[in-house]
Protein backbone atom coordinates (compact mmCIF):
# COMPACT_ATOMS: atom_id res chain seq x y z
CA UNK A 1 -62.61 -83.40 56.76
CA UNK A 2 -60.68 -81.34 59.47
CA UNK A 3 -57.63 -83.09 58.42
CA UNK A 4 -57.96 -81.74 54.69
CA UNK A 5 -59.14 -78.36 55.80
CA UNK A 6 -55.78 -77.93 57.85
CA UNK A 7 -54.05 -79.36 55.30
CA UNK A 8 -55.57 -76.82 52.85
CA UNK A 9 -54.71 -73.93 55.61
CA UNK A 10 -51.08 -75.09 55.54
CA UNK A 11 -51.26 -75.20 52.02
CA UNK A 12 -51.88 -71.46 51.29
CA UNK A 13 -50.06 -70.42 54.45
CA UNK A 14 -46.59 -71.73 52.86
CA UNK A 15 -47.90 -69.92 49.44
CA UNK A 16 -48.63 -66.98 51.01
CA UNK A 17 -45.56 -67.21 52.93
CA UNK A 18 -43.04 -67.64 50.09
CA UNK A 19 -44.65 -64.99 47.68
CA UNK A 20 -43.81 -62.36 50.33
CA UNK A 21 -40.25 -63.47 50.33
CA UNK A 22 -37.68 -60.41 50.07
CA UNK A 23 -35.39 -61.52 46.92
CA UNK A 24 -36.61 -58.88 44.88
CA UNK A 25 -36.67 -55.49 46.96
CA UNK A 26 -38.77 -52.95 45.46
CA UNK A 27 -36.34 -49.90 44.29
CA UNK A 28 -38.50 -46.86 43.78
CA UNK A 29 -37.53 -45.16 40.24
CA UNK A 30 -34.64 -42.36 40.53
CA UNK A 31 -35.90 -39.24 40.11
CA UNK A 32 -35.00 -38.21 36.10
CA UNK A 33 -34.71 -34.63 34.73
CA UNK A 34 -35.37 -33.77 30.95
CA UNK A 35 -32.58 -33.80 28.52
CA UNK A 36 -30.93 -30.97 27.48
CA UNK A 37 -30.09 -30.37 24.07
CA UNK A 38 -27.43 -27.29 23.92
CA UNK A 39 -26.75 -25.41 20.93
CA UNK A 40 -23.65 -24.67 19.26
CA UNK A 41 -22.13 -21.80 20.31
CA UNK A 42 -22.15 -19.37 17.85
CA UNK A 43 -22.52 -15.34 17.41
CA UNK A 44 -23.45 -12.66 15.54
CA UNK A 45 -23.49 -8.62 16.20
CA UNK A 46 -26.52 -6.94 17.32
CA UNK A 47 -26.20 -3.29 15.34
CA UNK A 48 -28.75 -1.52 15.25
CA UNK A 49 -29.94 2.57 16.01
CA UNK A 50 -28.87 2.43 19.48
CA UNK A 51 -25.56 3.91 21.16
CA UNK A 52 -23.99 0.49 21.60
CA UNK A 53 -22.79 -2.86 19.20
CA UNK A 54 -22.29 -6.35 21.15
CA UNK A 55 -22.53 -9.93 19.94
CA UNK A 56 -25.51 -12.61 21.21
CA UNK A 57 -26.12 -16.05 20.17
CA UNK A 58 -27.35 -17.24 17.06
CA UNK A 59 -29.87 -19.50 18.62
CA UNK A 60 -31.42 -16.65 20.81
CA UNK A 61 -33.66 -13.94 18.91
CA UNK A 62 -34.04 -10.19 19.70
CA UNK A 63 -37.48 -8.61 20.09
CA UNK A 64 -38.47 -4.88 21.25
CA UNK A 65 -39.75 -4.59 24.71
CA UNK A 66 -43.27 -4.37 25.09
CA UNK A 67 -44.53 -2.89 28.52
CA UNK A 68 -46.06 0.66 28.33
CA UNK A 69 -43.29 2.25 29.84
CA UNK A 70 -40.65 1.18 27.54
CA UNK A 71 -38.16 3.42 26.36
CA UNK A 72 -36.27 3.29 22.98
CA UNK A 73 -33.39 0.65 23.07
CA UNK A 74 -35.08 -1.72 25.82
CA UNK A 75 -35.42 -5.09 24.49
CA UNK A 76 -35.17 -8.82 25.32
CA UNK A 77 -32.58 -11.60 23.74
CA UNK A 78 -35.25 -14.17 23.83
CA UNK A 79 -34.08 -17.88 24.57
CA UNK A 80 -37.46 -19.72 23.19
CA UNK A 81 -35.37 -23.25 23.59
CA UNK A 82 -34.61 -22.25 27.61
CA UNK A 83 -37.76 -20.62 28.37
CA UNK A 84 -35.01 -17.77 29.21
CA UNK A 85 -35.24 -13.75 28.20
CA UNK A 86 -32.50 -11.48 28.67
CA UNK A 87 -34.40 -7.98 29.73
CA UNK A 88 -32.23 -5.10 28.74
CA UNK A 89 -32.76 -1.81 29.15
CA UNK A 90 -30.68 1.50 28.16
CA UNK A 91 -30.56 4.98 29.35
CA UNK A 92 -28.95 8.00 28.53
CA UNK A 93 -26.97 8.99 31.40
CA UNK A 94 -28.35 13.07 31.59
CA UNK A 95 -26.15 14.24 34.81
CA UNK A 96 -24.69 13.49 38.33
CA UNK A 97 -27.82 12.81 39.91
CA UNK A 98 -29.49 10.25 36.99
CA UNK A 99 -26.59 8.79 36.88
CA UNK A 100 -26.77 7.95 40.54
CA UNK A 101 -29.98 6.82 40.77
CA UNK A 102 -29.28 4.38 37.83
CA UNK A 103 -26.69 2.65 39.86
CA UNK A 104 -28.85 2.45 42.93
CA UNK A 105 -31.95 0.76 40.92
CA UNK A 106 -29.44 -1.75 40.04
CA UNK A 107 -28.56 -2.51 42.96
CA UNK A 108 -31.75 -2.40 44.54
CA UNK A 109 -33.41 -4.71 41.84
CA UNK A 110 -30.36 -7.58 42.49
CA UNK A 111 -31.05 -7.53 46.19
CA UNK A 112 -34.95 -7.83 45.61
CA UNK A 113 -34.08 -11.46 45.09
CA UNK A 114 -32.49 -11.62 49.04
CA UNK A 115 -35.66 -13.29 50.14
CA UNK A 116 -34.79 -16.64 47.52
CA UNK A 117 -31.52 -16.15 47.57
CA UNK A 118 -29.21 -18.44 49.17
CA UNK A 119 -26.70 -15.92 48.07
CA UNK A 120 -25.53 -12.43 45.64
CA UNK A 121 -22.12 -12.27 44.57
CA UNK A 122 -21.02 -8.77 42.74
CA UNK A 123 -18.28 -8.73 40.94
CA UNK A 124 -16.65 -5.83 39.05
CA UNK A 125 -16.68 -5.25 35.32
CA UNK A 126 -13.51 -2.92 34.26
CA UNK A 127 -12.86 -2.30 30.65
CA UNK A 128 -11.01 0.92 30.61
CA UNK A 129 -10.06 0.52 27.37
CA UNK A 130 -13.20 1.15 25.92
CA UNK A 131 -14.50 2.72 29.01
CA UNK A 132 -16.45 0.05 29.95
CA UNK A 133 -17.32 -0.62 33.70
CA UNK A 134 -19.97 -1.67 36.28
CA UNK A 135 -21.34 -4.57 38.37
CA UNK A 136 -22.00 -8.01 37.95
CA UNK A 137 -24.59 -9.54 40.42
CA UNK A 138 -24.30 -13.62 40.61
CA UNK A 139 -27.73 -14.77 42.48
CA UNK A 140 -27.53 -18.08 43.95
CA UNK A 141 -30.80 -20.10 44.88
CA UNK A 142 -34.36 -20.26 44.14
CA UNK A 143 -34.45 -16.53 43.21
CA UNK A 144 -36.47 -15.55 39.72
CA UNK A 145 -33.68 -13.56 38.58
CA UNK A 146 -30.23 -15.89 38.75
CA UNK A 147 -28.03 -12.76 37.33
CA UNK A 148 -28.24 -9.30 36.62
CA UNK A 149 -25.79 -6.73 35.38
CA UNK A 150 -25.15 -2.93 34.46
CA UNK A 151 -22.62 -1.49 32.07
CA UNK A 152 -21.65 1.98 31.60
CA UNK A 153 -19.26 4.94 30.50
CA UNK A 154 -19.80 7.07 33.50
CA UNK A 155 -20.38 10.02 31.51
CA UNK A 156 -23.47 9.45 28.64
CA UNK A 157 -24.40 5.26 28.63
CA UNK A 158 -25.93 3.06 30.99
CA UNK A 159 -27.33 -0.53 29.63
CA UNK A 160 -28.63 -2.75 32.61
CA UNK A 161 -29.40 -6.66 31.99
CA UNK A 162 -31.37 -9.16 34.27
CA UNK A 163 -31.88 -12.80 33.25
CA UNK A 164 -35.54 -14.58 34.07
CA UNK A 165 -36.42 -17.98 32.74
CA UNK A 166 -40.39 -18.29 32.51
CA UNK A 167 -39.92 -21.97 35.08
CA UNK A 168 -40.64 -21.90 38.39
CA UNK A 169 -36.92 -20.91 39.85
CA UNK A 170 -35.72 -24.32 40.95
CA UNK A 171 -31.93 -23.68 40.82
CA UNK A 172 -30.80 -27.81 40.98
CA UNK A 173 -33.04 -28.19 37.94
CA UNK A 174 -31.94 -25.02 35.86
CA UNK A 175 -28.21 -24.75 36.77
CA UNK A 176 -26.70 -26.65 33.27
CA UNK A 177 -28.93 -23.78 31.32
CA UNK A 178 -28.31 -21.37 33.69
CA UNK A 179 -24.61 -22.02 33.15
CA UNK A 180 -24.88 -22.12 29.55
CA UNK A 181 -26.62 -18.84 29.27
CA UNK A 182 -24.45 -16.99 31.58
CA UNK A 183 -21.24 -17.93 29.09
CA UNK A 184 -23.55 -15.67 26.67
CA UNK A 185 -23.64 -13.14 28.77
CA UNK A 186 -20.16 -13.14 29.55
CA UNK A 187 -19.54 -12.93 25.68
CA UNK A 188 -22.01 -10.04 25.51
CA UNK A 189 -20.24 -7.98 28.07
CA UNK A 190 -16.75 -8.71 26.76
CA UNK A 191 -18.43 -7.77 23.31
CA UNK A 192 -20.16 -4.79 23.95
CA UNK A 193 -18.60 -0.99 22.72
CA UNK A 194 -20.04 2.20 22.82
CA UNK A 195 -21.03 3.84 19.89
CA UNK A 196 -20.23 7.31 20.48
């Protein structure tokens, strides 16, 4: 009987043994993102009662602003798709001064975003053929707002634009939209003319 019970000990030893053998190493699953559908890109011109004409996508869609303190001409190009909303926001540039302070909210607004940011590039807008100028602010990292913008005449117009996608601000995981929307914006600014 001890015979058979060592034999029986051996028995599952040698099982147990050889099902823990390491031919087939586990390989955890690769970490997967969603698929992302993009659009054709395609335009139309956004005319309307305000002092300015530009084009915008065909798959984004234009609503009013709604916060309290809205002034006329301040609305979002809504990316429903993306999650994404363009906030933009004119003013009528009244003197000097106004126009002064305009510039410094944009700036102060872009660097906000210095505490996520890995990084804010500005770069120059110059259209002096339609007197068309201002600042371009590229913000790198994990920052809510990845760019913002202002555009202006220097003398009467001032239009300001700041991307936000309603995700938490992961930029690894947004960058191919992020990229695709910026093109956008890059058409809007090359796009946009003053009215009067």
């Amino acid at each position: 009987m001890h015979k058979n019970a060592w034999l029986i000990c051996f028995a599952f030893g040698l099982i147990f043994l050889f099902s823990c053998n390491n031919s087939h190493d586990f390989t955890p699953k690769p970490r997967g993102f969603f698929r992302i559908v993009f659009p054709e890109k395609k335009y139309r011109e956004y005319k309307s009662g305000c002092p300015f004409t530009f084009s915008y996508p065909v798959y984004a869609h234009i609503e009013p602003d709604k916060n309290r303190n809205a002034q006329p001409c301040w609305f979002n190009i809504e990316y429903p798709q993306f999650k994404g909303t363009l906030h933009l926001s004119y003013m009528p540039i009244t003197s000097k001064k106004v126009f002064n302070e305009l510039i410094e909210d944009a700036h102060t607004f872009a660097f906000k975003h210095t505490i996520k940011a890995t990084a804010i590039d500005e770069g120059t807008i110059a259209y002096p053929d339609r007197k068309m100028y201002g600042i371009y602010y590229r913000i790198d990292g994990n920052a809510a707002s990845s760019a913002q913008f202002y555009l202006t005449d220097s003398t009467k117009n001032y239009l300001r634009g700041a991307l936000y996608f309603n995700e938490v601000p992961r930029q690894d995981s947004i960058k191919p939209v992020l990229d695709f929307v910026k093109q956008d914006i890059d058409v809007m600014i090359k796009t946009l003319r003053w009215k009067n």
